[in-house]
Protein backbone atom coordinates (compact mmCIF):
# COMPACT_ATOMS: atom_id res chain seq x y z
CA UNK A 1 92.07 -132.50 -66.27
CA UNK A 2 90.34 -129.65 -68.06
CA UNK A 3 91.89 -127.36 -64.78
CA UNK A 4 95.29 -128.57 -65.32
CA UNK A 5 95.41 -127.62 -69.01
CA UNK A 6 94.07 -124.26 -68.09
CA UNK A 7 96.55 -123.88 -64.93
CA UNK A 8 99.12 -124.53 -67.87
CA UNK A 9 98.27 -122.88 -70.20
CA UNK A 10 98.26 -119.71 -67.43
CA UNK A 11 101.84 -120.67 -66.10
CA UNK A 12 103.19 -120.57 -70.26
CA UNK A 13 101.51 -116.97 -70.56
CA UNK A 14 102.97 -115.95 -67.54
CA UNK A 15 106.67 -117.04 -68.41
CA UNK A 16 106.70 -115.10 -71.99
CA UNK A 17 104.99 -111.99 -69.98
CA UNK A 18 107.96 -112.27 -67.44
CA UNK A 19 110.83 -113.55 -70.28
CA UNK A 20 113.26 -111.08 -70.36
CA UNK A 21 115.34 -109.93 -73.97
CA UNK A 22 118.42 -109.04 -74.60
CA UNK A 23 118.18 -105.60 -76.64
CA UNK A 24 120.24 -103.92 -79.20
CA UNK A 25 119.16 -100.43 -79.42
CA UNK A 26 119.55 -99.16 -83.22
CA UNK A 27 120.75 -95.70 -83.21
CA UNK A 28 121.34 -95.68 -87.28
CA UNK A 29 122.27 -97.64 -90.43
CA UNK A 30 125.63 -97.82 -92.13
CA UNK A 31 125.96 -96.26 -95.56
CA UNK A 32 123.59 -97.73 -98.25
CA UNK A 33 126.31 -99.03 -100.38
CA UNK A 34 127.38 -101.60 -97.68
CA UNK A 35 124.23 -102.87 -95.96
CA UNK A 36 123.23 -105.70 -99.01
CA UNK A 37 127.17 -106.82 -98.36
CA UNK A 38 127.71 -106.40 -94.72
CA UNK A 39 124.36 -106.26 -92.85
CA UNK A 40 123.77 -103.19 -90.83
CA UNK A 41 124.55 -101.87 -87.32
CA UNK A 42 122.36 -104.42 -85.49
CA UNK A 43 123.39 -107.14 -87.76
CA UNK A 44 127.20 -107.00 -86.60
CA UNK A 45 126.28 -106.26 -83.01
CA UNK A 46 124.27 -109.50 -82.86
CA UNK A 47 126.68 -111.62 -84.83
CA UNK A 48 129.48 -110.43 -81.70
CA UNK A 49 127.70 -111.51 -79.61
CA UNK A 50 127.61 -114.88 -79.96
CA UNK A 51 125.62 -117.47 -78.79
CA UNK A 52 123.45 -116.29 -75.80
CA UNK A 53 120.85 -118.23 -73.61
CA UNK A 54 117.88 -115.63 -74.42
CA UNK A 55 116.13 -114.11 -77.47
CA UNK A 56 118.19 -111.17 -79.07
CA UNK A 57 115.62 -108.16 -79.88
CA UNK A 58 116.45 -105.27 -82.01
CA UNK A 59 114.77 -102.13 -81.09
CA UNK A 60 114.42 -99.05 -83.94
CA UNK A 61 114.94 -96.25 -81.73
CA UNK A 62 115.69 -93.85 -84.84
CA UNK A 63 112.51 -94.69 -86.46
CA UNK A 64 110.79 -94.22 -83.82
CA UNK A 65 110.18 -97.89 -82.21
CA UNK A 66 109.71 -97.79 -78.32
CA UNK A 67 112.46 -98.45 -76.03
CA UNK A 68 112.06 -101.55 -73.88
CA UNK A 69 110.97 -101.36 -70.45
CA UNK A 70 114.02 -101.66 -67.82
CA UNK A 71 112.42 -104.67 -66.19
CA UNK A 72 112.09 -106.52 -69.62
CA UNK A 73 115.71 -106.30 -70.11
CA UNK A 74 118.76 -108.44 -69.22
CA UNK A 75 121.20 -106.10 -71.27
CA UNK A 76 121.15 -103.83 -73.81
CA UNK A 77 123.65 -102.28 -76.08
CA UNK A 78 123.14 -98.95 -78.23
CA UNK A 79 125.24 -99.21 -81.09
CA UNK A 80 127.15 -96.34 -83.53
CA UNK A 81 125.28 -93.95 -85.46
CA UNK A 82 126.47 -91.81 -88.02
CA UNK A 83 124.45 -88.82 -86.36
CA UNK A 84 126.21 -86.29 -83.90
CA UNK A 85 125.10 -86.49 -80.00
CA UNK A 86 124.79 -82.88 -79.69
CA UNK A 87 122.29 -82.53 -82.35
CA UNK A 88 120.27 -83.72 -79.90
CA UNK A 89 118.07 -85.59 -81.96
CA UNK A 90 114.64 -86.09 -80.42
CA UNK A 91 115.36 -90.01 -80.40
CA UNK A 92 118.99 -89.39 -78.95
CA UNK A 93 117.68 -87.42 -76.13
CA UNK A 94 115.16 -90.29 -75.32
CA UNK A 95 117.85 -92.87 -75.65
CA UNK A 96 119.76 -90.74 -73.23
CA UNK A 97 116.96 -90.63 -70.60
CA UNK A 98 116.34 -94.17 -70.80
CA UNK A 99 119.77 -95.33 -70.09
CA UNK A 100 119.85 -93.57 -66.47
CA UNK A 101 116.52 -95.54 -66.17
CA UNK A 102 118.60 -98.64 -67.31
CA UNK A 103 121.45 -97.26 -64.73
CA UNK A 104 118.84 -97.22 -61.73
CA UNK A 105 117.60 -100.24 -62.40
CA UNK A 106 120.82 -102.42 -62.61
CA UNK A 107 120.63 -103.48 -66.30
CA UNK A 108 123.48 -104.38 -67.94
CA UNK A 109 124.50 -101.88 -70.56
CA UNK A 110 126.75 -101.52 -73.13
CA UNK A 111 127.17 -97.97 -75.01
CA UNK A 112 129.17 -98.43 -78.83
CA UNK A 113 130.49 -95.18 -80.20
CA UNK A 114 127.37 -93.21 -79.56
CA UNK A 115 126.66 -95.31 -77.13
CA UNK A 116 129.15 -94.43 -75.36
CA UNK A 117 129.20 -90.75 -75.85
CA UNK A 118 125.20 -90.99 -74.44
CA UNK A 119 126.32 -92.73 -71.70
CA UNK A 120 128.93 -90.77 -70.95
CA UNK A 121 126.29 -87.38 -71.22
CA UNK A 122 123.71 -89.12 -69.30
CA UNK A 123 125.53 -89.64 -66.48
CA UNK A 124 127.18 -85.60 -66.09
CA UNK A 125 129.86 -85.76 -68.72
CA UNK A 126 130.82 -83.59 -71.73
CA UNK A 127 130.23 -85.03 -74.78
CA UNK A 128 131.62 -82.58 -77.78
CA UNK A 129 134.14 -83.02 -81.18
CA UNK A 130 137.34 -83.72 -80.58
CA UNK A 131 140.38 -81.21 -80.74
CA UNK A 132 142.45 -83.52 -82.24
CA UNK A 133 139.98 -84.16 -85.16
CA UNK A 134 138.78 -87.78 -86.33
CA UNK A 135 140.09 -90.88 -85.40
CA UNK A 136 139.63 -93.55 -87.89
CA UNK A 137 141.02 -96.76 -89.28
CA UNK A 138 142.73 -99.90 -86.55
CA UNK A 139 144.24 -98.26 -83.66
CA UNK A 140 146.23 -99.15 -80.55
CA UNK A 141 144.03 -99.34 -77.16
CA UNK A 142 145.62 -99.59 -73.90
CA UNK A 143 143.58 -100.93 -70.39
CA UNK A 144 144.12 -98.58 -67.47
CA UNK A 145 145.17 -100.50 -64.17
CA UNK A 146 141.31 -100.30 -63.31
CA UNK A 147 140.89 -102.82 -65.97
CA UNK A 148 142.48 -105.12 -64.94
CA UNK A 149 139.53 -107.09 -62.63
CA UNK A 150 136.58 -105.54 -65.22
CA UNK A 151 134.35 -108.27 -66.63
CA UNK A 152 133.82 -106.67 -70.04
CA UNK A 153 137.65 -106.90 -70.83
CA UNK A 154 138.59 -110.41 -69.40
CA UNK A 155 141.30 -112.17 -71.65
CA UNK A 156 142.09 -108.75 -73.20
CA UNK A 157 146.02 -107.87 -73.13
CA UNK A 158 146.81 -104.41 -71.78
CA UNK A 159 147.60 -102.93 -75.32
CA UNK A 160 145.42 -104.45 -77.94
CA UNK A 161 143.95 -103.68 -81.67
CA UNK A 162 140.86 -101.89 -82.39
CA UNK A 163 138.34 -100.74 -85.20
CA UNK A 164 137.38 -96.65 -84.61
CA UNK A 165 135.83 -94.06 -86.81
CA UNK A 166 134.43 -90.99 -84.62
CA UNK A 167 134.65 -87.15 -84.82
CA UNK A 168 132.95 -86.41 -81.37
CA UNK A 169 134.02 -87.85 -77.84
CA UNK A 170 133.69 -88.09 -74.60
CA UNK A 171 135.83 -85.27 -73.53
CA UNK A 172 135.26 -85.30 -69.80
CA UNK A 173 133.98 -87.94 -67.75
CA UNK A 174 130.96 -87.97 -65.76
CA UNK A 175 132.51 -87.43 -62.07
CA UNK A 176 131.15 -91.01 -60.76
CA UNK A 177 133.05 -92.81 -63.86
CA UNK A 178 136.17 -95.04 -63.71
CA UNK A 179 138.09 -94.78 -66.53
CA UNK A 180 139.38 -98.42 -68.57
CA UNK A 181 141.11 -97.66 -71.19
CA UNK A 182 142.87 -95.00 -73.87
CA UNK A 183 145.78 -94.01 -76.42
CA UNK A 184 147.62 -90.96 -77.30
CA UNK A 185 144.05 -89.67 -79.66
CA UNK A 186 141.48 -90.20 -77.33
CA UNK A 187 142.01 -90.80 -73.57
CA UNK A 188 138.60 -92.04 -72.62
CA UNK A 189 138.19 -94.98 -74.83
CA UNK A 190 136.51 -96.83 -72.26
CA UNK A 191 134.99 -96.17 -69.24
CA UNK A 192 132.68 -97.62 -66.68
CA UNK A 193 129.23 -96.05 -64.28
CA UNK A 194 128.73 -98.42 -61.50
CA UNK A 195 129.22 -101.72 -61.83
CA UNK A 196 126.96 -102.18 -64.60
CA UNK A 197 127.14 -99.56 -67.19
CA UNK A 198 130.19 -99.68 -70.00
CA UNK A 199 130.87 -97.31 -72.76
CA UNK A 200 133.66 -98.44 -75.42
CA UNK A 201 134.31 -95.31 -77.86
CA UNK A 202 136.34 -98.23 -80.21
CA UNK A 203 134.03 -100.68 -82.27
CA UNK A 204 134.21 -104.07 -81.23
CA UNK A 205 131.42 -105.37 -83.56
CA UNK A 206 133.80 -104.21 -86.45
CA UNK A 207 135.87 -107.15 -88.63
CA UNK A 208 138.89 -106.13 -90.72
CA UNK A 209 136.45 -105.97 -93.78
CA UNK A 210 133.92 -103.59 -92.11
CA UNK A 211 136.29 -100.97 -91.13
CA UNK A 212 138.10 -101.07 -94.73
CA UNK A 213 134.68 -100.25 -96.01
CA UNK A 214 134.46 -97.54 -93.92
CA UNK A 215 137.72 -95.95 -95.07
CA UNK A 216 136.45 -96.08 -98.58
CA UNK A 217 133.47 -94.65 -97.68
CA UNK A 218 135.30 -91.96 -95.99
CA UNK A 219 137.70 -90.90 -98.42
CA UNK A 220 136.79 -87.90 -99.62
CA UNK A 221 135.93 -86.59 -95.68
CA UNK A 222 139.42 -88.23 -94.81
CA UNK A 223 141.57 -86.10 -97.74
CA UNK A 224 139.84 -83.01 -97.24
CA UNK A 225 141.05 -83.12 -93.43
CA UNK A 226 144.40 -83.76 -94.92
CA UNK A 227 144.58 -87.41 -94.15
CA UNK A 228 145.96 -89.83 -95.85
CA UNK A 229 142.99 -92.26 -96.94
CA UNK A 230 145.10 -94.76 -99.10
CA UNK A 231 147.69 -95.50 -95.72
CA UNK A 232 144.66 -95.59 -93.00
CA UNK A 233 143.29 -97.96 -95.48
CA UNK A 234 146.34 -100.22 -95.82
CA UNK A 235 146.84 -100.45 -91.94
CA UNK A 236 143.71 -102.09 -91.24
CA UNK A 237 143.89 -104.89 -89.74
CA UNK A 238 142.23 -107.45 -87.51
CA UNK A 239 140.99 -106.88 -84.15
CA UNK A 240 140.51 -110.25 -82.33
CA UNK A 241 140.78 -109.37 -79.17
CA UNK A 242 138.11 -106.05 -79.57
CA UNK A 243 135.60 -108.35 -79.91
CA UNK A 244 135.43 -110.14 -76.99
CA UNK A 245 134.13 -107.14 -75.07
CA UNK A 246 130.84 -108.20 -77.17
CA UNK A 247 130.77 -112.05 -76.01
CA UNK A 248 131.76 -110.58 -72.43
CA UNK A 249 129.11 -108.12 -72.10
CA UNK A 250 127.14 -111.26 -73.19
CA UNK A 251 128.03 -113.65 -70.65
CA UNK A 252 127.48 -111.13 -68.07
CA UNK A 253 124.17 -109.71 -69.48
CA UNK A 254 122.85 -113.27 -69.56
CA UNK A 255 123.92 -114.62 -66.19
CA UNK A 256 121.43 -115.80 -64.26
CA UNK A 257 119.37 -116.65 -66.94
């Protein structure tokens, strides 16, 4: 009896050693006037989600927290930052290493924003600001034909509504890349590396009220490009359809499981 507890006991250790986690990689904070209202990065990432059949870990990488072992993961997904990819940040670089480890190994990723721009870098493409200046505020997206059988934008129209703020892109695609999805600003808002690696320069963890925050917040930045803050602000609106890339990614990060 004794041996069975102990053979039990073994078999429990040896499922949480072998448990893998579903990881959003924190690659910055929103401004301080909007976390105590709207949560943070990692916050809205996990909220779109959804509901997911494994434990939801948030890994620190700006603050220096270790990134998760390839073979512990299911999926991960880097989210925005308010920091500039060709800084080259000590943490960015590491970030960027990591995700052709991630690539190698099959992993399910999922690059927001910066994300997506270190994705795009990792891989062999050029990551740099964009001619055209920003892009902010709720923008049309349209799905290339290669969309049209991807798993991160099932039950996503062709031209749909998005949430974007970004000064830098991806400006040319690693060579091995298949390009999803665009608009008249910024031709590479989506793009896949293999068949699991996905890069969304949009925000799909962003509600109506997030990205109206971020106008405010932007204001100042916005009028001294010569925008006008008060109509990006007014055309906000919501981007239902965005989000599903989140619960996608999701379902397909968790199958199996």
């Amino acid at each position: 009896m004794k041996d069975d507890s102990f053979a039990a006991i073994l078999m429990q250790i040896h499922n949480t050693t072998m448990m893998k986690h579903l990881y959003i990689i924190k690659a910055g904070s929103t401004f301080d006037t909007e976390i105590e209202r709207l949560g943070d990065f990692e916050d809205w990432v996990r909220r779109g989600l959804g509901r997911v059949p494994c434990e939801v870990l948030v890994t620190d990488a700006v603050n220096g927290e270790p990134l998760p072992a390839p073979h512990n993961c299911t999926g991960a997904v880097v989210t925005g930052s308010h920091a500039m990819v060709t800084d080259n940040l000590p943490w960015s670089v590491a970030i960027e290493s990591w995700i052709r480890d991630l690539i190698v190994a099959g992993v399910p990723y999922l690059g927001i924003c910066y994300g997506h721009q270190l994705l795009g870098r990792a891989v062999g493409g050029e990551v740099g600001y964009h001619p055209l200046g920003r892009e902010v505020g709720t923008i049309d997206v349209e799905l290339s034909s290669n969309a049209a059988d991807d798993p991160i934008f099932e039950g996503i129209p062709g031209c749909f509504a998005a949430h974007a703020t970004h000064a830098q892109s991806v400006l040319q695609l690693p060579p091995e890349a298949v390009r999803l999805a665009g608009n008249a600003h910024e031709a590479n808002h989506a793009f896949r590396v293999g068949s699991s690696a996905w890069g969304v320069q949009f925000h799909p963890e962003y509600t109506r009220e997030i990205m109206q925050a971020y106008v405010n917040d932007e204001i100042a930045e916005l009028e001294a490009d010569g925008r006008d803050a008060s109509a990006l602000r007014d055309a906000v609106g919501d981007a239902p359809y965005a989000s599903r890339v989140l619960t996608n990614f999701a379902s397909l990060a968790c199958r199996g499981l």
